[in-house]
PDB file of N, CA and C in Angstrom:
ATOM      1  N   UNK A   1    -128.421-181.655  -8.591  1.00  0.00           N
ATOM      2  CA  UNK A   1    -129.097-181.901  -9.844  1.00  0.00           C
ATOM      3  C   UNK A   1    -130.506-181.317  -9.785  1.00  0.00           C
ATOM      4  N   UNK A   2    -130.965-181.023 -10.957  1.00  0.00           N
ATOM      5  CA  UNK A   2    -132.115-180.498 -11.146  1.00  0.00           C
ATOM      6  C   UNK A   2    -133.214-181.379 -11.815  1.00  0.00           C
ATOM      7  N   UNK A   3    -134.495-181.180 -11.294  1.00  0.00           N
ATOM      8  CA  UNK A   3    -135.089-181.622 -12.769  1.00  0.00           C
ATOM      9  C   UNK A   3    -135.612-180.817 -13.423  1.00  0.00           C
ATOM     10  N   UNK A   4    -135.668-180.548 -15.058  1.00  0.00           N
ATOM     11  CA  UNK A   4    -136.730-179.144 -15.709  1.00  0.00           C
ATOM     12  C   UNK A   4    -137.928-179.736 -16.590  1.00  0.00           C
ATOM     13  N   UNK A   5    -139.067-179.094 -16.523  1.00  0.00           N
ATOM     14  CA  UNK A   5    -140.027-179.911 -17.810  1.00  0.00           C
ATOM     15  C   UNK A   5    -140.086-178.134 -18.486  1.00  0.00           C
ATOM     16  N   UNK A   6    -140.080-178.750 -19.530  1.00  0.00           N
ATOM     17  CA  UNK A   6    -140.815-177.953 -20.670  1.00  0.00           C
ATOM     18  C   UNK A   6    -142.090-178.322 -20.817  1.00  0.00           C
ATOM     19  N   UNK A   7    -142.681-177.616 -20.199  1.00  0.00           N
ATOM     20  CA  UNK A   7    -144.404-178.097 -20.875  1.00  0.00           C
ATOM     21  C   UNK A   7    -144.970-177.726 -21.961  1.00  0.00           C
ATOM     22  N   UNK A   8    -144.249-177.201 -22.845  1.00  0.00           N
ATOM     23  CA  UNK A   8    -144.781-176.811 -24.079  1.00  0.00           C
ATOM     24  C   UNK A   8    -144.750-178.421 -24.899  1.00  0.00           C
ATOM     25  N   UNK A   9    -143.896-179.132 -24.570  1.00  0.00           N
ATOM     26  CA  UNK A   9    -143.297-180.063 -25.019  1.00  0.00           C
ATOM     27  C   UNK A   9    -144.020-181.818 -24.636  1.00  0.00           C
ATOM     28  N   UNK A  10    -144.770-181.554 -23.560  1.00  0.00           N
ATOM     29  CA  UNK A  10    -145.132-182.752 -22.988  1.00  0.00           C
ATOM     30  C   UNK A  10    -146.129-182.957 -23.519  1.00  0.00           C
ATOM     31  N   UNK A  11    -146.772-184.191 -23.859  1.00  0.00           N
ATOM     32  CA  UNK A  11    -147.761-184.878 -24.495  1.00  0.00           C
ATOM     33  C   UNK A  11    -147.938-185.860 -23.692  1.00  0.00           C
ATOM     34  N   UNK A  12    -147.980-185.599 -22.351  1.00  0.00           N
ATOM     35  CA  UNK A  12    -148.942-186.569 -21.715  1.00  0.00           C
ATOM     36  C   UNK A  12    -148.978-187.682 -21.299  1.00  0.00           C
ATOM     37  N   UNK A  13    -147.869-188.531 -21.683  1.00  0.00           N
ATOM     38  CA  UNK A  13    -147.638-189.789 -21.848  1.00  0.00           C
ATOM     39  C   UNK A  13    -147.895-190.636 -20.677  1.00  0.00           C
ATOM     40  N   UNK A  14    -147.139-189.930 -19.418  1.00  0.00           N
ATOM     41  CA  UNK A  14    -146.713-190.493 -18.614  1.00  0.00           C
ATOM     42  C   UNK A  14    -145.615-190.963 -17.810  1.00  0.00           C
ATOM     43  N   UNK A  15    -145.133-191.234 -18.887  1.00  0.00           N
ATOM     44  CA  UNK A  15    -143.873-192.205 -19.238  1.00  0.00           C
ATOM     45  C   UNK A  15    -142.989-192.122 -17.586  1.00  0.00           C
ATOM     46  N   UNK A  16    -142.347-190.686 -17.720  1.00  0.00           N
ATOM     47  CA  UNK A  16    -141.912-190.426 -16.678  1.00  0.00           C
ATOM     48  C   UNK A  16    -142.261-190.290 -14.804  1.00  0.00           C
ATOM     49  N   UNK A  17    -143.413-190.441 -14.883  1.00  0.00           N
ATOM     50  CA  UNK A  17    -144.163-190.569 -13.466  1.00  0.00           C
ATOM     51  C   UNK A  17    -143.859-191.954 -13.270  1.00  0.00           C
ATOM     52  N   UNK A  18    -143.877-192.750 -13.593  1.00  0.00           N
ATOM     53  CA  UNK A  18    -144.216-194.332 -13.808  1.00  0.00           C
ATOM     54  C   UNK A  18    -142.582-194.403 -13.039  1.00  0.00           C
ATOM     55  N   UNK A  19    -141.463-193.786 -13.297  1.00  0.00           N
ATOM     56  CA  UNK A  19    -140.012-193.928 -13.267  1.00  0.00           C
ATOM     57  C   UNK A  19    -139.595-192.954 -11.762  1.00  0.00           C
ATOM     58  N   UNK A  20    -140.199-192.170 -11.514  1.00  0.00           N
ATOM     59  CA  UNK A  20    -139.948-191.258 -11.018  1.00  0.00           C
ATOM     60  C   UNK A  20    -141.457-190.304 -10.496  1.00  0.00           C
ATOM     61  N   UNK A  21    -142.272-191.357  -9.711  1.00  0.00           N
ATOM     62  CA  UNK A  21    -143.265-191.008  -9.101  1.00  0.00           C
ATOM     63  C   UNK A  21    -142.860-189.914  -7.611  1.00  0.00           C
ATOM     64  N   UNK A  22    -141.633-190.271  -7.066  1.00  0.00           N
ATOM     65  CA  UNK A  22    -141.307-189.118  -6.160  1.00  0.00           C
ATOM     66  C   UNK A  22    -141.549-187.960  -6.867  1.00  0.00           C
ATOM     67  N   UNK A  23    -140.689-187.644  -7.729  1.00  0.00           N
ATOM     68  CA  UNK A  23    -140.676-186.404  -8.712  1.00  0.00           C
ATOM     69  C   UNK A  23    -141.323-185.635  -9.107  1.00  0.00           C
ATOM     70  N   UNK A  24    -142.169-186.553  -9.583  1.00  0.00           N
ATOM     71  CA  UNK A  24    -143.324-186.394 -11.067  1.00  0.00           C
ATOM     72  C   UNK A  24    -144.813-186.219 -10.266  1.00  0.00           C
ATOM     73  N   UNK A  25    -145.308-185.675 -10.498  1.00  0.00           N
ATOM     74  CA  UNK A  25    -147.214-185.458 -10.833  1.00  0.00           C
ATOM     75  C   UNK A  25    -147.869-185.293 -11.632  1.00  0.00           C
ATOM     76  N   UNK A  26    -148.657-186.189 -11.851  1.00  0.00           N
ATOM     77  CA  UNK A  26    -149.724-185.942 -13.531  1.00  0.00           C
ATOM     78  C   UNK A  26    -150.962-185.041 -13.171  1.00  0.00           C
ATOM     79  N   UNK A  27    -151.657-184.575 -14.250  1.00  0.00           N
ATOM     80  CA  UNK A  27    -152.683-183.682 -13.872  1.00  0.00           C
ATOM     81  C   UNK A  27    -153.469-184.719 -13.878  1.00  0.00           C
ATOM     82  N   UNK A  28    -154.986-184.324 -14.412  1.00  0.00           N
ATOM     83  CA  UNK A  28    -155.978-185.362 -14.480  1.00  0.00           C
ATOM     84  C   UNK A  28    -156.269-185.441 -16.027  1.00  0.00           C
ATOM     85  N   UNK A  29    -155.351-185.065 -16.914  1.00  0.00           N
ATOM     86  CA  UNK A  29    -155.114-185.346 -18.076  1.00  0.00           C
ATOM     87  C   UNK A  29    -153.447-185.801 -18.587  1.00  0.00           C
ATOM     88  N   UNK A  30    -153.230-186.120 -17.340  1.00  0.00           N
ATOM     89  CA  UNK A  30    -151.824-187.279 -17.693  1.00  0.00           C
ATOM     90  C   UNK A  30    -150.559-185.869 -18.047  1.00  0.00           C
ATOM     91  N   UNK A  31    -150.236-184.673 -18.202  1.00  0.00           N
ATOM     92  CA  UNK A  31    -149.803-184.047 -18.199  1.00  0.00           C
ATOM     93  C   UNK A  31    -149.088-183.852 -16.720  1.00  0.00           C
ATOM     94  N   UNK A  32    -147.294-183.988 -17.173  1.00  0.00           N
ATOM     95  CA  UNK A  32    -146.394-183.840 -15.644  1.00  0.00           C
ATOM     96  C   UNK A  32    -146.279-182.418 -15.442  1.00  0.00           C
ATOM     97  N   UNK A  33    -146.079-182.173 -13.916  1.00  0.00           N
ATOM     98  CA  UNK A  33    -145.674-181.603 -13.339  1.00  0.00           C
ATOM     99  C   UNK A  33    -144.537-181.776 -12.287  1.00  0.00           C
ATOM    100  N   UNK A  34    -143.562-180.936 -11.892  1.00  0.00           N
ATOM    101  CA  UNK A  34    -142.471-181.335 -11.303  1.00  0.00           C
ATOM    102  C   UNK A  34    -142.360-181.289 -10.074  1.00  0.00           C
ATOM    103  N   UNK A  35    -142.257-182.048  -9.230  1.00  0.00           N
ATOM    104  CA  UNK A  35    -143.076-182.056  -7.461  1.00  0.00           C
ATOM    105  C   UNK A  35    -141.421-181.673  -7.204  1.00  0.00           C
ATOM    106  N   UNK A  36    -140.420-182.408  -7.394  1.00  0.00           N
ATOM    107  CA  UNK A  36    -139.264-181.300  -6.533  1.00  0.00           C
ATOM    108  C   UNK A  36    -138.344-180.826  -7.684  1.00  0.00           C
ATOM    109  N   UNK A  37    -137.531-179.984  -8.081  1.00  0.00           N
ATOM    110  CA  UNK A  37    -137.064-180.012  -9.064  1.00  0.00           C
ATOM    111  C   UNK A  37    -135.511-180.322  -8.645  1.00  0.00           C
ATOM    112  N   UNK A  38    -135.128-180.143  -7.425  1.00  0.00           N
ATOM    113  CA  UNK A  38    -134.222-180.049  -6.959  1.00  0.00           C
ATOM    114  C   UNK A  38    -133.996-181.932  -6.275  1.00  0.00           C
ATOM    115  N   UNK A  39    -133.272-182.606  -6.964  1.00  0.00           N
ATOM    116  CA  UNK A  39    -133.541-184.114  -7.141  1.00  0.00           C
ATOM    117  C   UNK A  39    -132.446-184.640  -6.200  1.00  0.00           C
ATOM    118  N   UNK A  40    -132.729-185.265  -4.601  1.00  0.00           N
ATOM    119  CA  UNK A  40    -131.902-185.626  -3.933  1.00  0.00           C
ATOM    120  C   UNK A  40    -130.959-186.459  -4.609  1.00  0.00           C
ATOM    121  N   UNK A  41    -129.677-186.783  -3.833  1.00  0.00           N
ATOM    122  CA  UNK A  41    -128.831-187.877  -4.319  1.00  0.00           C
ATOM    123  C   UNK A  41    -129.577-189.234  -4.611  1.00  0.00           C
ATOM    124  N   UNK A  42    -130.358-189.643  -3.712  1.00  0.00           N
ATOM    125  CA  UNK A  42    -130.739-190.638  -3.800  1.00  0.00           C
ATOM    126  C   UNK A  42    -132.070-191.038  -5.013  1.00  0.00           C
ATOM    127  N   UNK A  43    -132.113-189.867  -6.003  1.00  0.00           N
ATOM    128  CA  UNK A  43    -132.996-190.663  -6.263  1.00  0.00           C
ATOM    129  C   UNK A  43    -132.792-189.601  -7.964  1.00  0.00           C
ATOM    130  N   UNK A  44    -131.573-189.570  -7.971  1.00  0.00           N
ATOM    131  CA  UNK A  44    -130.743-189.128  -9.461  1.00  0.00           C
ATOM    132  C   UNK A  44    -130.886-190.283 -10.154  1.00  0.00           C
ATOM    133  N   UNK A  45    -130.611-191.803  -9.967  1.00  0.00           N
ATOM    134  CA  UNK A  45    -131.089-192.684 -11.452  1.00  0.00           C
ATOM    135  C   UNK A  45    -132.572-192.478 -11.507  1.00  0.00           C
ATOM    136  N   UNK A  46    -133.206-192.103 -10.944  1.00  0.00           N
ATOM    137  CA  UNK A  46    -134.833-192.496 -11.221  1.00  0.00           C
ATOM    138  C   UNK A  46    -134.906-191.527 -11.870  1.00  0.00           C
ATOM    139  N   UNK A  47    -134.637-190.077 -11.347  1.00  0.00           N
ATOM    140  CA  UNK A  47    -134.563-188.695 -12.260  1.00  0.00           C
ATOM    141  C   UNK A  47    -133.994-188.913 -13.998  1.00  0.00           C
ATOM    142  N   UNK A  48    -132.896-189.782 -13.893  1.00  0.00           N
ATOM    143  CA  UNK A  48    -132.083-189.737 -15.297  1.00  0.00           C
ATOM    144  C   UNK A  48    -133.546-190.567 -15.833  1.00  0.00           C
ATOM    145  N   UNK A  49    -133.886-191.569 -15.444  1.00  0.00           N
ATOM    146  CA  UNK A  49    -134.524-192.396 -16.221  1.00  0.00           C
ATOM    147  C   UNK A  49    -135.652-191.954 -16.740  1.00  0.00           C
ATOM    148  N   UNK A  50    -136.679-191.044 -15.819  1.00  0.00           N
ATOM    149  CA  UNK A  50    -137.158-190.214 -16.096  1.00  0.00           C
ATOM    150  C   UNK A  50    -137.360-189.122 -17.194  1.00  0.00           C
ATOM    151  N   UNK A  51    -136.404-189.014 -17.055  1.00  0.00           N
ATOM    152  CA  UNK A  51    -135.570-187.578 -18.665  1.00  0.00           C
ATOM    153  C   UNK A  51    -135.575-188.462 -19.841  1.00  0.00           C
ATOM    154  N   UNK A  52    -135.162-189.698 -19.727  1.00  0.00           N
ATOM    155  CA  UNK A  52    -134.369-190.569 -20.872  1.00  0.00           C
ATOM    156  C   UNK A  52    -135.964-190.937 -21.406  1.00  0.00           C
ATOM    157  N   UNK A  53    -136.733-191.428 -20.562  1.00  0.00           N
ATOM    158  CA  UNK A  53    -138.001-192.035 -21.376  1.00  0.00           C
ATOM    159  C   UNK A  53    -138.824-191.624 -21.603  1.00  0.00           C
ATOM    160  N   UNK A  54    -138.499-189.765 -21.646  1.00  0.00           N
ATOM    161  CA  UNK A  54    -139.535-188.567 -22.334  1.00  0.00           C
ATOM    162  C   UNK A  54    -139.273-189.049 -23.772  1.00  0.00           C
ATOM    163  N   UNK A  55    -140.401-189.407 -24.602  1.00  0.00           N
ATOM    164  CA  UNK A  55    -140.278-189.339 -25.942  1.00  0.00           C
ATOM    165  C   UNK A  55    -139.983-187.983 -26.861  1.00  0.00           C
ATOM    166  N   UNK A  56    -140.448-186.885 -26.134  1.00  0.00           N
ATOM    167  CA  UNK A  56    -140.286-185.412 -26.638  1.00  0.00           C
ATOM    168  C   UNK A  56    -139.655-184.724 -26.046  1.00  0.00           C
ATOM    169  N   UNK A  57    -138.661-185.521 -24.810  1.00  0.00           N
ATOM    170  CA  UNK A  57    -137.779-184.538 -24.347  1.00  0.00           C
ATOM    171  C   UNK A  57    -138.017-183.107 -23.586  1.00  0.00           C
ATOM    172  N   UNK A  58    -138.929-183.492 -22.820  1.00  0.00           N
ATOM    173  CA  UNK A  58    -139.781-182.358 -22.419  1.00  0.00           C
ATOM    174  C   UNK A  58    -138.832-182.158 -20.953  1.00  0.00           C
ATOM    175  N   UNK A  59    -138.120-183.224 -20.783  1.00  0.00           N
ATOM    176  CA  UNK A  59    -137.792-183.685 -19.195  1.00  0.00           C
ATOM    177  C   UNK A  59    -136.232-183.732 -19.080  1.00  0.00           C
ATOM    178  N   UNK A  60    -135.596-182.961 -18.558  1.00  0.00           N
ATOM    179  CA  UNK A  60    -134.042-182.644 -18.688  1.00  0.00           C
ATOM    180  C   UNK A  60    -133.218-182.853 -17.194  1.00  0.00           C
ATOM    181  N   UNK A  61    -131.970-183.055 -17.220  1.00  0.00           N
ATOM    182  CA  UNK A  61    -131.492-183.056 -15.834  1.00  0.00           C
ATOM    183  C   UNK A  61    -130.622-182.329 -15.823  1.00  0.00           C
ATOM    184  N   UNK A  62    -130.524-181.098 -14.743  1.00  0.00           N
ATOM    185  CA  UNK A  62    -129.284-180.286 -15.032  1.00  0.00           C
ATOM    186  C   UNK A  62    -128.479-180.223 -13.705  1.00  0.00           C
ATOM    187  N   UNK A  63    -126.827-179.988 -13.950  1.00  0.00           N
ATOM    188  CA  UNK A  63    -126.298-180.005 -12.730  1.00  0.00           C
ATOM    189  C   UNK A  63    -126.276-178.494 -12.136  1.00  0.00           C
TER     190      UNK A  63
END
């Protein structure tokens, strides 16, 4: 599994670091970045949950 951000798309929220702090990195304006994109087994629900509680969908999981 993958994870992808669209950053055209992100507004900052957060949302997803909070779910998926392995993953995720915020700038210093709350804007994610994707620390692995390549999302071990172990930590695919945090990834889904992650994706799911992008309000803009910026945050996708691909196989």
């Amino acid at each position: 599994m993958k994870l992808l951000l669209d950053s055209t798309r992100c507004q900052g929220y957060g949302l997803c670091q909070e779910h998926a702090p392995q993953l995720i990195e915020l700038d210093e304006w709350g804007y994610a970045s994707v620390i692995a994109a390549d999302v071990p087994p172990s930590s695919e629900d945090a990834a889904r949950a992650c994706a799911d509680s992008c309000p803009n969908s910026a945050l996708r999981l691909e196989k």
